[in-house]
Protein backbone atom coordinates (compact mmCIF):
# COMPACT_ATOMS: atom_id res chain seq x y z
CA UNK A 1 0.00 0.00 0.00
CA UNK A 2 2.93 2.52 0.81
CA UNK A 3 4.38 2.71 -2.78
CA UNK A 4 1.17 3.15 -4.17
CA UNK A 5 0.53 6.01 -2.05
CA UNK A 6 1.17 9.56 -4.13
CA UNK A 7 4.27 11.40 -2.89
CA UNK A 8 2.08 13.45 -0.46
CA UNK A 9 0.06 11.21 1.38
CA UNK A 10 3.53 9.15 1.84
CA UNK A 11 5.25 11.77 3.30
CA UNK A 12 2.47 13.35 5.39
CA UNK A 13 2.06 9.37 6.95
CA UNK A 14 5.80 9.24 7.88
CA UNK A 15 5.76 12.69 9.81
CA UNK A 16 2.29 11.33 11.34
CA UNK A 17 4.02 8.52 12.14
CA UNK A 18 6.83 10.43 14.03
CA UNK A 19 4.73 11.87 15.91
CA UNK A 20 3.15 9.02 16.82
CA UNK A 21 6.23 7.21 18.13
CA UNK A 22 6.75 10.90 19.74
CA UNK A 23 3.23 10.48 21.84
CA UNK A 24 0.88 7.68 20.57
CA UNK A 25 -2.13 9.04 22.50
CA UNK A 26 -1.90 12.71 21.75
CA UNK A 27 -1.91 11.95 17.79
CA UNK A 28 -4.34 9.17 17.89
CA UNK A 29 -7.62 8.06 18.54
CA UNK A 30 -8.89 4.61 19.96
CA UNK A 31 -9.68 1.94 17.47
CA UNK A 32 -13.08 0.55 18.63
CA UNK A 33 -13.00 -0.02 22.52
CA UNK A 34 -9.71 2.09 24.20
CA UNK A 35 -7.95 -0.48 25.62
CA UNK A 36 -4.49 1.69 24.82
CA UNK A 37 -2.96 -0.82 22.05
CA UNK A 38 -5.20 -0.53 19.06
CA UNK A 39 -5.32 3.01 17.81
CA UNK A 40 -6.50 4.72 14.48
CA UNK A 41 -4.47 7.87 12.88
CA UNK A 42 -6.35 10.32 10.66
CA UNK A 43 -4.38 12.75 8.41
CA UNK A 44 -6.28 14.34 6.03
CA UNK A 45 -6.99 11.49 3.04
CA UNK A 46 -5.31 8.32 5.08
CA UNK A 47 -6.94 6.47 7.63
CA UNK A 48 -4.34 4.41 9.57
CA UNK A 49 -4.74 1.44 12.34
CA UNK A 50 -2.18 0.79 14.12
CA UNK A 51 -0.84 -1.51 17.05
CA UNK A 52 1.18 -0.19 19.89
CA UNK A 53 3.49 -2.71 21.36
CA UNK A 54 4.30 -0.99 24.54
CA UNK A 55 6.34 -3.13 26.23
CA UNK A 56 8.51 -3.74 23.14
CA UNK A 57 8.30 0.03 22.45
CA UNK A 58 7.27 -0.80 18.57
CA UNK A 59 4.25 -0.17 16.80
CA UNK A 60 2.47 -2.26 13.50
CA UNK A 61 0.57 -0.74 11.02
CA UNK A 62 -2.62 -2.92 10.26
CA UNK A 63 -4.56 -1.05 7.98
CA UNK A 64 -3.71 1.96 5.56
CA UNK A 65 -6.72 3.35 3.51
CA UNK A 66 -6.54 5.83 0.96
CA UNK A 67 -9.11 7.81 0.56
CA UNK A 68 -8.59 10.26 -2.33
């Protein structure tokens, strides 16, 4: 999905995702119920979900949707 992002959305996603590693909770919302690991990232056309692996201080992206 990444390399068939245009040149914009990919580079507003990896500054979004900066800031997420920066503070997960102040740049996302909860996916579903808040139980503090599943967490959706909205920037403009992208919708993101994404896992937060706290005690291994990582993060997975599950979902990336396009929407323009």
């Amino acid at each position: 999905m990444w390399d068939g992002l245009p040149d914009e959305a990919r580079e507003r996603l990896a500054l979004a995702l900066a800031d997420v590693c920066a503070d997960p909770f102040a740049v996302t919302d909860p996916y579903g119920e808040d139980d503090g690991i599943m967490r959706t990232l909205v920037t403009g056309d992208l919708l993101v979900v994404i896992y937060l692996g706290h005690q291994t201080k990582t993060l997975h992206i599950f979902q990336i949707d396009y929407l323009g």
